[in-house]
N, C-alpha and C. Protein backbone atom coordinates (compact mmCIF):
# COMPACT_ATOMS: atom_id res chain seq x y z
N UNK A 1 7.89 -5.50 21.58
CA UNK A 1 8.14 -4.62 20.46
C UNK A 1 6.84 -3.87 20.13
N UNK A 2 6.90 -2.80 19.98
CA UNK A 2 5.66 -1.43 19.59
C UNK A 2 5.43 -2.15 18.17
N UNK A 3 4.11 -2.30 18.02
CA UNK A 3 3.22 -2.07 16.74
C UNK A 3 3.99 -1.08 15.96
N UNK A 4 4.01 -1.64 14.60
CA UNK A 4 3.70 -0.25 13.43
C UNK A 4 2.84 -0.47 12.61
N UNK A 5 2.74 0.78 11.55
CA UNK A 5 1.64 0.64 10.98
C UNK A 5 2.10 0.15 9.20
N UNK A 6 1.67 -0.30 8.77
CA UNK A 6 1.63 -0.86 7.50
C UNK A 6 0.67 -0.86 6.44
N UNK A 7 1.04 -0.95 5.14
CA UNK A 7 -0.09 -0.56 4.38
C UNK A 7 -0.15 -1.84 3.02
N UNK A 8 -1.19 -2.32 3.01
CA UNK A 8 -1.55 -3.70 2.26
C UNK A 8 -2.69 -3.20 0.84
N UNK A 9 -1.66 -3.09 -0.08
CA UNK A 9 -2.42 -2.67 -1.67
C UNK A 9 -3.01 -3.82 -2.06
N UNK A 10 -4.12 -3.88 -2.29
CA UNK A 10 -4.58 -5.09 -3.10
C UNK A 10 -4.73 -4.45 -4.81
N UNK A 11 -3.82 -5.83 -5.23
CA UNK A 11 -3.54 -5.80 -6.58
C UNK A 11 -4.61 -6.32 -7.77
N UNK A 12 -5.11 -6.48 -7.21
CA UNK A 12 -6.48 -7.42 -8.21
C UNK A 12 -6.28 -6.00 -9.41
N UNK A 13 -7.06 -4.97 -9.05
CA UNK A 13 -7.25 -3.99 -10.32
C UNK A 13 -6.10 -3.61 -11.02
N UNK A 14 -4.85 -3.41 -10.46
CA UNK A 14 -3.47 -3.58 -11.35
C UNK A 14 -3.43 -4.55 -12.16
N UNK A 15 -3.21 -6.02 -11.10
CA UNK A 15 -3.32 -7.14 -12.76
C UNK A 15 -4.39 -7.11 -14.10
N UNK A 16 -5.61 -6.35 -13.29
CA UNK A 16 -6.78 -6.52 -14.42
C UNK A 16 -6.41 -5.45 -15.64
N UNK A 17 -5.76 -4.31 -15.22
CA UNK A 17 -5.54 -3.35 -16.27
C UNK A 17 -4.04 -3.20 -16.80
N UNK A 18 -2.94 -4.19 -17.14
CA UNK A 18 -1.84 -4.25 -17.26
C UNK A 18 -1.63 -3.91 -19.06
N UNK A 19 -2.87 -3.59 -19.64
CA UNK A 19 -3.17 -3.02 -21.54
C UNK A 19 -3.65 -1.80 -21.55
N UNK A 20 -4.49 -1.79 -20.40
CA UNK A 20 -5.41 -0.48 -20.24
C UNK A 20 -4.78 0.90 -19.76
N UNK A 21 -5.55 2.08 -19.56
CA UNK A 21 -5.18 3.12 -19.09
C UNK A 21 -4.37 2.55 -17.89
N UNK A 22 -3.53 3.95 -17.67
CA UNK A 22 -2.60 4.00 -16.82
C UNK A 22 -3.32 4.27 -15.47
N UNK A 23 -4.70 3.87 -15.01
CA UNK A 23 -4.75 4.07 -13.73
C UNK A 23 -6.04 3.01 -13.23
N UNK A 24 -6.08 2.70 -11.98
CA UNK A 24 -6.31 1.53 -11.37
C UNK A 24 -7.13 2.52 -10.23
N UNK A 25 -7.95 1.45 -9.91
CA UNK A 25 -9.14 2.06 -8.97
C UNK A 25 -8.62 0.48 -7.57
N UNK A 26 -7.91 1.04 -6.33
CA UNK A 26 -7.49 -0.17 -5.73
C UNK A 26 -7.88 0.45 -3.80
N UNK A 27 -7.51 -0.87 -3.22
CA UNK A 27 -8.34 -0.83 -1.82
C UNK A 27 -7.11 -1.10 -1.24
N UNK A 28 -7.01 -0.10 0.31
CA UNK A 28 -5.93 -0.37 0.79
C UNK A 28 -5.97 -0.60 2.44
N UNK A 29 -5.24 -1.54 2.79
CA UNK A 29 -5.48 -2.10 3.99
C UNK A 29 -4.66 -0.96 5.30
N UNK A 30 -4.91 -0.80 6.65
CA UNK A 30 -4.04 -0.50 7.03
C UNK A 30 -3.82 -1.46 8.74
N UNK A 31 -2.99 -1.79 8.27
CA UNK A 31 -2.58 -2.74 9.32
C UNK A 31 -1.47 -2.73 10.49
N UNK A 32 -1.80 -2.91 11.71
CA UNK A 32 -1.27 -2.65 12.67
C UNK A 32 -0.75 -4.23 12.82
N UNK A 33 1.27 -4.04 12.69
CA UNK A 33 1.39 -5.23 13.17
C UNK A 33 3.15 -5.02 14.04
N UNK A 34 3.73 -6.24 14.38
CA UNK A 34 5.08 -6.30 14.91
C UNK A 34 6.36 -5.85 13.72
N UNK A 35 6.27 -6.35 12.70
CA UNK A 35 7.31 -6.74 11.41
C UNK A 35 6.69 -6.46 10.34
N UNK A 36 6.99 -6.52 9.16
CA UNK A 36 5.85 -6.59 7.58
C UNK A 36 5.98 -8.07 7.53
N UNK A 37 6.83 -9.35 8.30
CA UNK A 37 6.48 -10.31 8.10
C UNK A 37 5.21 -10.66 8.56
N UNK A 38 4.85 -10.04 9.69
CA UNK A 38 3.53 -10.36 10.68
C UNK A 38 2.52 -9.67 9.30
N UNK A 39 2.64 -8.78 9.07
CA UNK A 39 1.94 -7.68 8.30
C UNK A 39 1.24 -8.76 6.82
N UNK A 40 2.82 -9.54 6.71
CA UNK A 40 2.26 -9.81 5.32
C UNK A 40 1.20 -11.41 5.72
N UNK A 41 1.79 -12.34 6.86
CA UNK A 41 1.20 -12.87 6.99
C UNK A 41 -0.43 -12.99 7.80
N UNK A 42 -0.76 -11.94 8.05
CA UNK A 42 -1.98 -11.59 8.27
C UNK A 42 -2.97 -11.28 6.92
N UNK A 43 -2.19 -10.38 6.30
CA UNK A 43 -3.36 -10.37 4.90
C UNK A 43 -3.66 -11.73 4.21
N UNK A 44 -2.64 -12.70 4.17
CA UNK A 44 -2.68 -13.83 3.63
C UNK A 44 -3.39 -14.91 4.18
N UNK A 45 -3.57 -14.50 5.50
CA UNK A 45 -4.55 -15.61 6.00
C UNK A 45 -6.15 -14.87 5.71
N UNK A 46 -6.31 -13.59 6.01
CA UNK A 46 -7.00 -13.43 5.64
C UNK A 46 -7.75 -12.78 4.59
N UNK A 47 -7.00 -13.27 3.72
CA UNK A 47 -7.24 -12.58 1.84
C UNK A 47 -6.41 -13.60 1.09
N UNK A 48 -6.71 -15.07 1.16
CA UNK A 48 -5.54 -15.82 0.71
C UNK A 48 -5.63 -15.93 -0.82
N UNK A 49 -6.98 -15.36 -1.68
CA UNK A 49 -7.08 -15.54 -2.68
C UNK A 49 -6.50 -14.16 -3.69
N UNK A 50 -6.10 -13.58 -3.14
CA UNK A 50 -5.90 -11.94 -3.31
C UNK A 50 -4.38 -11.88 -2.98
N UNK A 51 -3.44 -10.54 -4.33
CA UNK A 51 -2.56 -10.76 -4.36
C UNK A 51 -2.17 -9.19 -3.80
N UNK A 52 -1.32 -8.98 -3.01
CA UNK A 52 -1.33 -8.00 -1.93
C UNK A 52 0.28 -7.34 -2.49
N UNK A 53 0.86 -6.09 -1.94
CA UNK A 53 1.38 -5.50 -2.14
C UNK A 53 1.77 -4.62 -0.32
N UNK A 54 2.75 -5.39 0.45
CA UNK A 54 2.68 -4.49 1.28
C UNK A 54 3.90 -3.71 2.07
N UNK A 55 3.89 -3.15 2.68
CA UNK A 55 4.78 -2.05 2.59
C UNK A 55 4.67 -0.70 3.73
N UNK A 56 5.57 -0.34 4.07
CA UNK A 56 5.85 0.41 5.85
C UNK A 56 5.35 1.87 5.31
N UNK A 57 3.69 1.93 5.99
CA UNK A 57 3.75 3.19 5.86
C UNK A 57 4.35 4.30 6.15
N UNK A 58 5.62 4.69 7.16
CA UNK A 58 6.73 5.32 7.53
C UNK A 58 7.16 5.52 5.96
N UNK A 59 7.28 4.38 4.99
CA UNK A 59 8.13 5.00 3.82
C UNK A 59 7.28 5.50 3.50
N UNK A 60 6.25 5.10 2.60
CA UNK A 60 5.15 6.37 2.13
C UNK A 60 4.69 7.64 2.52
N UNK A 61 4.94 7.22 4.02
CA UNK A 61 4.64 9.29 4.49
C UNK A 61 6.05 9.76 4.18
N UNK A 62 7.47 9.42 3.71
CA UNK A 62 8.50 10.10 3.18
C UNK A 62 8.63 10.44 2.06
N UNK A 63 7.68 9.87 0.96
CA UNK A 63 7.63 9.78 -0.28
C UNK A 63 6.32 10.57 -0.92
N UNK A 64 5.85 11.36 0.38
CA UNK A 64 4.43 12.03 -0.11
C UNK A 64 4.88 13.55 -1.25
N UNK A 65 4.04 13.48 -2.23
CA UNK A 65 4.71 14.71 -2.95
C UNK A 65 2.91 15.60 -3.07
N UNK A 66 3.35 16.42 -2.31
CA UNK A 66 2.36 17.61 -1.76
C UNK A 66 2.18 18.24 -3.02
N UNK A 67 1.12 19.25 -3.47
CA UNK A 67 1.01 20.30 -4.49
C UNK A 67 -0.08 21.53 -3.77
N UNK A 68 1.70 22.56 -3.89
CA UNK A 68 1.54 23.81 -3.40
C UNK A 68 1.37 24.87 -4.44
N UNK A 69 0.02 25.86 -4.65
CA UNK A 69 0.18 26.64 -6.07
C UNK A 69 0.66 25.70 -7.12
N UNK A 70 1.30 26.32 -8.07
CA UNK A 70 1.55 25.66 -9.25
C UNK A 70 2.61 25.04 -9.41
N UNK A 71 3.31 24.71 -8.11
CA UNK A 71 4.09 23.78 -7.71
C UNK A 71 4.63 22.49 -7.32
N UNK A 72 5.52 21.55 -7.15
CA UNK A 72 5.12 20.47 -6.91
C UNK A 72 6.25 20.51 -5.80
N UNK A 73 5.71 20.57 -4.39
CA UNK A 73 6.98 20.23 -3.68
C UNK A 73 7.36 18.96 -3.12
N UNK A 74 8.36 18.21 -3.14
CA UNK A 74 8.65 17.10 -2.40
C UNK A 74 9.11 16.75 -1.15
N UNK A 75 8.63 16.11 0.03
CA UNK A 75 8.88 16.34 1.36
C UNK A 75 9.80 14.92 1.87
């Protein structure tokens, strides 16, 4: 089975600001694996103290919302 690519949010600065402003300063993994099970169990071995967020970058490049002129287009 072909690799895909995957993307691993670490949540630490979300939990820290859950009162605070609405925006988070966060680090994002990108990981080449078989499944997001492989995906997830790789960050966890190696980030076991760290609470992760992960997820098929394929969806996120569908969900990208571009800004064209004073526009907002959605792709």
């Amino acid at each position: 089975m072909k690799d895909r690519t995957f993307l691993a949010i670490n949540l630490n600065g979300f939990h820290s600001n859950q009162n605070g402003e609405a925006r988070t300063e966060t680090e994002i993994l990108f990981i080449s694996a078989n499944s997001i099970e492989k995906a997830r169990e790789y960050v966890h071995s190696e980030y076991p103290h760290i609470a992760w967020f992960v997820i098929p970058k394929a969806y996120c490049d569908k969900n990208i919302v571009y800004a064209e002129s004073s526009m907002v287009k959605c792709v």
